[in-house]
Protein backbone atom coordinates (compact mmCIF):
# COMPACT_ATOMS: atom_id res chain seq x y z
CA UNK A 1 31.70 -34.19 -2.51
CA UNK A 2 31.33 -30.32 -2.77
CA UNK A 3 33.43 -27.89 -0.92
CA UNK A 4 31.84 -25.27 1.09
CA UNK A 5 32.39 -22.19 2.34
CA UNK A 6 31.39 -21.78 6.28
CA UNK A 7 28.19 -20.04 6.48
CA UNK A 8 28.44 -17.48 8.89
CA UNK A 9 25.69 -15.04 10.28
CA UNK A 10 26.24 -11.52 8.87
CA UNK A 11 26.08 -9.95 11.67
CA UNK A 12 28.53 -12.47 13.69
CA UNK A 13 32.23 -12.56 14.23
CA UNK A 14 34.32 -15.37 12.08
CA UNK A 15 34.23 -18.44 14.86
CA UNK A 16 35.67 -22.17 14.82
CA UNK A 17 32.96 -24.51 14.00
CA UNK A 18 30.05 -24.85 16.57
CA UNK A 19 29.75 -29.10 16.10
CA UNK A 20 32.77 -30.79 14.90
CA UNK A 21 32.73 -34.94 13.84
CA UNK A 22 35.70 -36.69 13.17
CA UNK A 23 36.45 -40.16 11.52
CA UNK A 24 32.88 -41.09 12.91
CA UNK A 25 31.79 -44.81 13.19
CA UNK A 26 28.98 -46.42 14.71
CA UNK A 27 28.69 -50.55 14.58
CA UNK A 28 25.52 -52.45 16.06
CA UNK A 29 26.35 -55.68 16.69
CA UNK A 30 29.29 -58.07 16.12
CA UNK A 31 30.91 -60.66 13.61
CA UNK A 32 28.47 -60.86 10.72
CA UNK A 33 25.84 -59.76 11.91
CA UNK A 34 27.51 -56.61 12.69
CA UNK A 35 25.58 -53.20 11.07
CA UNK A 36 27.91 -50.54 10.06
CA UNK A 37 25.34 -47.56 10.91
CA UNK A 38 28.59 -44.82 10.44
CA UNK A 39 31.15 -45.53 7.63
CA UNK A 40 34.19 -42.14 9.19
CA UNK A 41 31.88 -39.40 8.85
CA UNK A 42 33.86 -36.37 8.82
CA UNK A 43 31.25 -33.04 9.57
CA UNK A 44 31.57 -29.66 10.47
CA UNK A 45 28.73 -26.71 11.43
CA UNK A 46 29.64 -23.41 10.95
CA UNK A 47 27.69 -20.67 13.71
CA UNK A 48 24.69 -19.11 12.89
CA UNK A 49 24.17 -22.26 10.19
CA UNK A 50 21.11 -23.76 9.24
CA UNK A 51 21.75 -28.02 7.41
CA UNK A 52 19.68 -30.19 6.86
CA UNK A 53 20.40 -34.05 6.59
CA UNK A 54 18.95 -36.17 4.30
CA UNK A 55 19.05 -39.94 3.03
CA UNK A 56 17.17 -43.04 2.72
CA UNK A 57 15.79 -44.85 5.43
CA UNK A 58 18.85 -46.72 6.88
CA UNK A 59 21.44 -44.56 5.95
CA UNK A 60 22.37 -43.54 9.34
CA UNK A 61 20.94 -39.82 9.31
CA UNK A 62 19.62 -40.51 12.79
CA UNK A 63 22.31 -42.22 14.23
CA UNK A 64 24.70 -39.04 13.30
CA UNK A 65 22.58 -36.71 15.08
CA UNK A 66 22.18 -38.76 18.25
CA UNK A 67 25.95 -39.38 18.27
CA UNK A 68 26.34 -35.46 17.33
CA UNK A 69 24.32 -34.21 20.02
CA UNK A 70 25.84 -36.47 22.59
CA UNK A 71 22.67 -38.93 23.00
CA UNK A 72 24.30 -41.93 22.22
CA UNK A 73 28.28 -42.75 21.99
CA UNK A 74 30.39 -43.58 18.44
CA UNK A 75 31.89 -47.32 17.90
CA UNK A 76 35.42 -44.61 17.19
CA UNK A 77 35.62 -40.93 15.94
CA UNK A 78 35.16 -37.84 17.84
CA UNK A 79 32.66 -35.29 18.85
CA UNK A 80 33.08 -31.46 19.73
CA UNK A 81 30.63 -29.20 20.49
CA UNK A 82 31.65 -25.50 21.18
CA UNK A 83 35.59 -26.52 21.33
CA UNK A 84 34.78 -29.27 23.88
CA UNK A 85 35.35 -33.09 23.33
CA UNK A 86 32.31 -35.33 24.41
CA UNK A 87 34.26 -38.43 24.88
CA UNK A 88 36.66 -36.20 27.47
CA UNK A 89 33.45 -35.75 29.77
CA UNK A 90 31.36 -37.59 32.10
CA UNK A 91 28.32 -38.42 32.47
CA UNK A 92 27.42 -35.29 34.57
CA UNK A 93 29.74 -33.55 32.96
CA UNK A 94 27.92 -34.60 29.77
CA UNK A 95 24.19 -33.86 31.47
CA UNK A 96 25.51 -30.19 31.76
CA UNK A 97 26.65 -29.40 28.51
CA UNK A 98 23.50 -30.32 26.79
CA UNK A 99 21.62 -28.58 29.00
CA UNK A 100 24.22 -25.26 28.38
CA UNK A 101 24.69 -25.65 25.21
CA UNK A 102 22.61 -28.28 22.85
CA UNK A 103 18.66 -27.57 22.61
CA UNK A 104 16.54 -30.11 21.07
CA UNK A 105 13.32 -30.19 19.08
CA UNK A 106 11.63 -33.98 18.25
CA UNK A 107 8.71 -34.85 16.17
CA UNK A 108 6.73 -35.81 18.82
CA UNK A 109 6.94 -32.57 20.84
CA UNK A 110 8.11 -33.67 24.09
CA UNK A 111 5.83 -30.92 26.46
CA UNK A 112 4.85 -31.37 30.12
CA UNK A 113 1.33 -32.42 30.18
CA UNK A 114 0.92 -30.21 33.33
CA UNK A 115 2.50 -27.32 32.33
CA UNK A 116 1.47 -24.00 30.73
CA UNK A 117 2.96 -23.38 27.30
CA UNK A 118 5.11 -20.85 29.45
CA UNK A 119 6.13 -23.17 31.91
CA UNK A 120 6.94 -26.18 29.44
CA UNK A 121 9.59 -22.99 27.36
CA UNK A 122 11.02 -22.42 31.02
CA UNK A 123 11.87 -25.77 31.96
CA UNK A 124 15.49 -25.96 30.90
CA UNK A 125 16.26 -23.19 32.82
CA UNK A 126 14.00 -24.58 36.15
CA UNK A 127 15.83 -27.75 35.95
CA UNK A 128 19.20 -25.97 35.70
CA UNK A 129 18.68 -23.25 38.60
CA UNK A 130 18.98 -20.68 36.42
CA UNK A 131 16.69 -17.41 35.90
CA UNK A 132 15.08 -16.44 32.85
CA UNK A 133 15.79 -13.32 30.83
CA UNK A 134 12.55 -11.75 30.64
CA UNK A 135 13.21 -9.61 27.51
CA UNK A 136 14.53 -12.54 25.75
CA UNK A 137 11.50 -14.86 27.28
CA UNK A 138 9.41 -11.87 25.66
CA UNK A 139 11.36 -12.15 22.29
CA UNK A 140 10.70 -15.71 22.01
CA UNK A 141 7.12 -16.10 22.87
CA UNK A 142 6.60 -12.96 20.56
CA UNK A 143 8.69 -14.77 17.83
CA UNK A 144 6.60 -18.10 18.27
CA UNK A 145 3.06 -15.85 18.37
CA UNK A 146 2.18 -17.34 21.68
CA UNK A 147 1.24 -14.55 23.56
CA UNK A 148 -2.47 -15.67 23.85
CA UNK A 149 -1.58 -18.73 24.95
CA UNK A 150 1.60 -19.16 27.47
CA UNK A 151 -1.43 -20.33 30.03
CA UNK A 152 -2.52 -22.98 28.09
CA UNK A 153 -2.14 -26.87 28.57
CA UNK A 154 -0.58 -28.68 25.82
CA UNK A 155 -3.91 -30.16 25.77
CA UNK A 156 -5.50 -26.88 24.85
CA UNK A 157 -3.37 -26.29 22.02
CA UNK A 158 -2.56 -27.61 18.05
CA UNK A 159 -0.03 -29.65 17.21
CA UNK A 160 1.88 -26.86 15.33
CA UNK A 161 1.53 -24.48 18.74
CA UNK A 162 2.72 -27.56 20.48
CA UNK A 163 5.85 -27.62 18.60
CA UNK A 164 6.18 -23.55 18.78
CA UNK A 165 6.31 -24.54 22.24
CA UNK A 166 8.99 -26.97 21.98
CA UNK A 167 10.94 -24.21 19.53
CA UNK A 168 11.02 -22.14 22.24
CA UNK A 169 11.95 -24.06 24.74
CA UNK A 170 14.62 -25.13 22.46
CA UNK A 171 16.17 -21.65 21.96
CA UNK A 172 15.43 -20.48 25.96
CA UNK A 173 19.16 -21.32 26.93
CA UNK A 174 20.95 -19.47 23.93
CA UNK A 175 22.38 -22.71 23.50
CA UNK A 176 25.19 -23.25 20.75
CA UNK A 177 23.20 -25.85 18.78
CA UNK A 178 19.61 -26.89 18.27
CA UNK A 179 18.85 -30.19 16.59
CA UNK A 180 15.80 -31.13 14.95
CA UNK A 181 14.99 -34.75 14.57
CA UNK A 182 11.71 -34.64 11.99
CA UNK A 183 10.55 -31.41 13.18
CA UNK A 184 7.54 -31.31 10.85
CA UNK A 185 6.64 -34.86 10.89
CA UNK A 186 3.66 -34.78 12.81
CA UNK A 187 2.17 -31.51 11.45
CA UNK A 188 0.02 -30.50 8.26
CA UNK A 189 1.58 -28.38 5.38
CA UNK A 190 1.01 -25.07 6.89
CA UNK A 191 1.55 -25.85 10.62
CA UNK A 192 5.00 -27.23 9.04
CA UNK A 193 5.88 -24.32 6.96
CA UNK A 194 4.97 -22.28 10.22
CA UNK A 195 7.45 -24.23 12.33
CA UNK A 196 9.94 -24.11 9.53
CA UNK A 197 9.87 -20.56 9.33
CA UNK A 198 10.61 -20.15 12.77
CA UNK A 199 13.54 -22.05 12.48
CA UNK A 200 15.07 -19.55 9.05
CA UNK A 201 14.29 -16.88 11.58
CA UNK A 202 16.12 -18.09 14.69
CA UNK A 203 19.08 -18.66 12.48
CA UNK A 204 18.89 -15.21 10.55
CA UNK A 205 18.00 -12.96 13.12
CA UNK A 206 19.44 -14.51 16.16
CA UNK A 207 22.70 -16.19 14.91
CA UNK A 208 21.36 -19.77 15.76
CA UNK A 209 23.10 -22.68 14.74
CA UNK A 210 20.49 -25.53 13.37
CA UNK A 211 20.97 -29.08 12.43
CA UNK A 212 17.64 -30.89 11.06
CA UNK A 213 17.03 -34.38 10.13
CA UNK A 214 14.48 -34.56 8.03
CA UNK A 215 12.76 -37.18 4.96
CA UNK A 216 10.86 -33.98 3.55
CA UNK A 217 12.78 -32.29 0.64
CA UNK A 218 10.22 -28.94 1.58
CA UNK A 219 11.89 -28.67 4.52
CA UNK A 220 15.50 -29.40 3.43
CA UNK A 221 15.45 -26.39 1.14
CA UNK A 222 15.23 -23.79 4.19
CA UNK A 223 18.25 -24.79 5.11
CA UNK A 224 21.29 -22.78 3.94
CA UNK A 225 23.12 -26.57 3.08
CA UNK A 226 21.81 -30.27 2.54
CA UNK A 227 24.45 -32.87 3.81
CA UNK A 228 23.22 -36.25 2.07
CA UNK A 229 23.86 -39.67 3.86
CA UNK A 230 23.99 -43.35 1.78
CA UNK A 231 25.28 -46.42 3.55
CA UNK A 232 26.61 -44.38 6.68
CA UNK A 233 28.55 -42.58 4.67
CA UNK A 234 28.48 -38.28 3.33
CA UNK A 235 27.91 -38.55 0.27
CA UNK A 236 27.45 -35.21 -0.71
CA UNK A 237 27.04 -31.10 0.56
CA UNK A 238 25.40 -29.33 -1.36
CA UNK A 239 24.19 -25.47 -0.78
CA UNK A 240 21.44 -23.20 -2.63
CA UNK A 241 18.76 -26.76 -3.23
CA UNK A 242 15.27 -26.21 -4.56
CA UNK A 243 13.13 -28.68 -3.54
CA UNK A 244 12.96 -30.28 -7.20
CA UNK A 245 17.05 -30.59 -6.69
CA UNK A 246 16.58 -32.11 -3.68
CA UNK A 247 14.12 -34.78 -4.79
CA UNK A 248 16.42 -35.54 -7.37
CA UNK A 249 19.22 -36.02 -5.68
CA UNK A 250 17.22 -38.56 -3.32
CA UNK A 251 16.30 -40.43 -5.82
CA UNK A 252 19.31 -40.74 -7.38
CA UNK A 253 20.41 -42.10 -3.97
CA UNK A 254 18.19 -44.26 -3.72
């Protein structure tokens, strides 16, 4: 496996890692018909980081960022996320980090039907009791080039404004993460490299830490690092991918 330098925003202080996995297992099942989705997966993400994670189908890509995020609990291992260990908290305790300091984008968009594209970016704050910052509400539906449309329905808008929606609403609470499950899986080529884009930026210009699972070797080379998966194991790290690399590499896998 390589070893990396953190990548660290330019213009951020030198922090401990933002996500930290140790020793991570996950096992489905028992005796032998027991799956081994996590083989000790030792990860780290550096602030103001942008990875992508990569493997075949089955390789447990999924499973890590569900466990990472706090969605669903490791078979053994450990979880931090901004210096604090999941397994320590809760399940309210749990409920209110995630809301402080995880955002999440999905492939299939996840919007209120009945709410504006406005209200839909607001909601993690609403549901937290918390105000929004209107200059950095501004910021983000500027970033996202929403402005004509914060009134509209989901059902008035594309799929790629549907998921600058769900950007948005991902970045709303400053939170200390944002992961991406498929981001671009339900959109054409340039809808895609329109949402993708918006993710460099977040992480260049406002010190955002990203971590993207995604089959789509176009989208894996935005990221500053690729983290491949085989057989619920890391497998590899690598840093500066074209998209040719990257295709390589998964076929090699493979």
């Amino acid at each position: 496996m390589s070893t990396l330098a953190p990548v660290t925003h330019v213009d951020a202080p030198v922090a401990t890692d933002v996500v930290r996995g140790r020793a991570l297992t996950k096992r489905y099942g028992e005796g032998d018909v027991a799956v081994d989705a996590l083989r000790g997966v030792d990860v780290d993400f550096a602030p103001g980081s942008f990875t992508a994670i990569m493997g075949p189908s089955g390789s447990g890509k999924s499973t890590l960022m569900h466990i990472l995020a706090g969605l669903d609990q490791p078979t053994g291992g450990s979880v931090e996320i901004a210096g604090t260990e999941l397994a320590a908290l809760g399940d309210h305790e749990l409920t209110l980090l995630r809301r402080s300091k995880v955002g999440f984008i999905f492939q299939s968009y996840n919007l209120l039907p009945v709410l504006t594209a406005e209200e839909n970016v607001l909601l993690p704050l609403r549901i937290a009791g918390e105000r929004a910052d209107p200059d950095w509400l501004e910021t983000l539906i500027e970033t996202v080039r929403l402005g004509d449309r914060r009134t509209h329905r989901p059902s008035e808008l594309s799929g790629g404004q549907q998921q600058r929606v769900a950007v948005a609403r991902a970045l709303i609470t400053r939170p200390a993460v944002v992961f991406a499950d498929e981001p671009t899986g339900n959109l054409d080529s340039a809808s895609g490299r329109d949402v993708l884009d918006l993710l460099r930026r977040a992480v260049d210009e406002f010190g955002q830490t990203i971590v993207m699972v995604t089959h789509d070797a176009a989208a894996a080379a935005t990221a500053d690092r690729v983290m491949f998966l085989a057989d619920g194991r890391v497998v590899d790290e690598l840093t500066g991918l074209g998209v040719d690399d990257i295709l390589d590499r998964l076929k090699a896998l493979a």
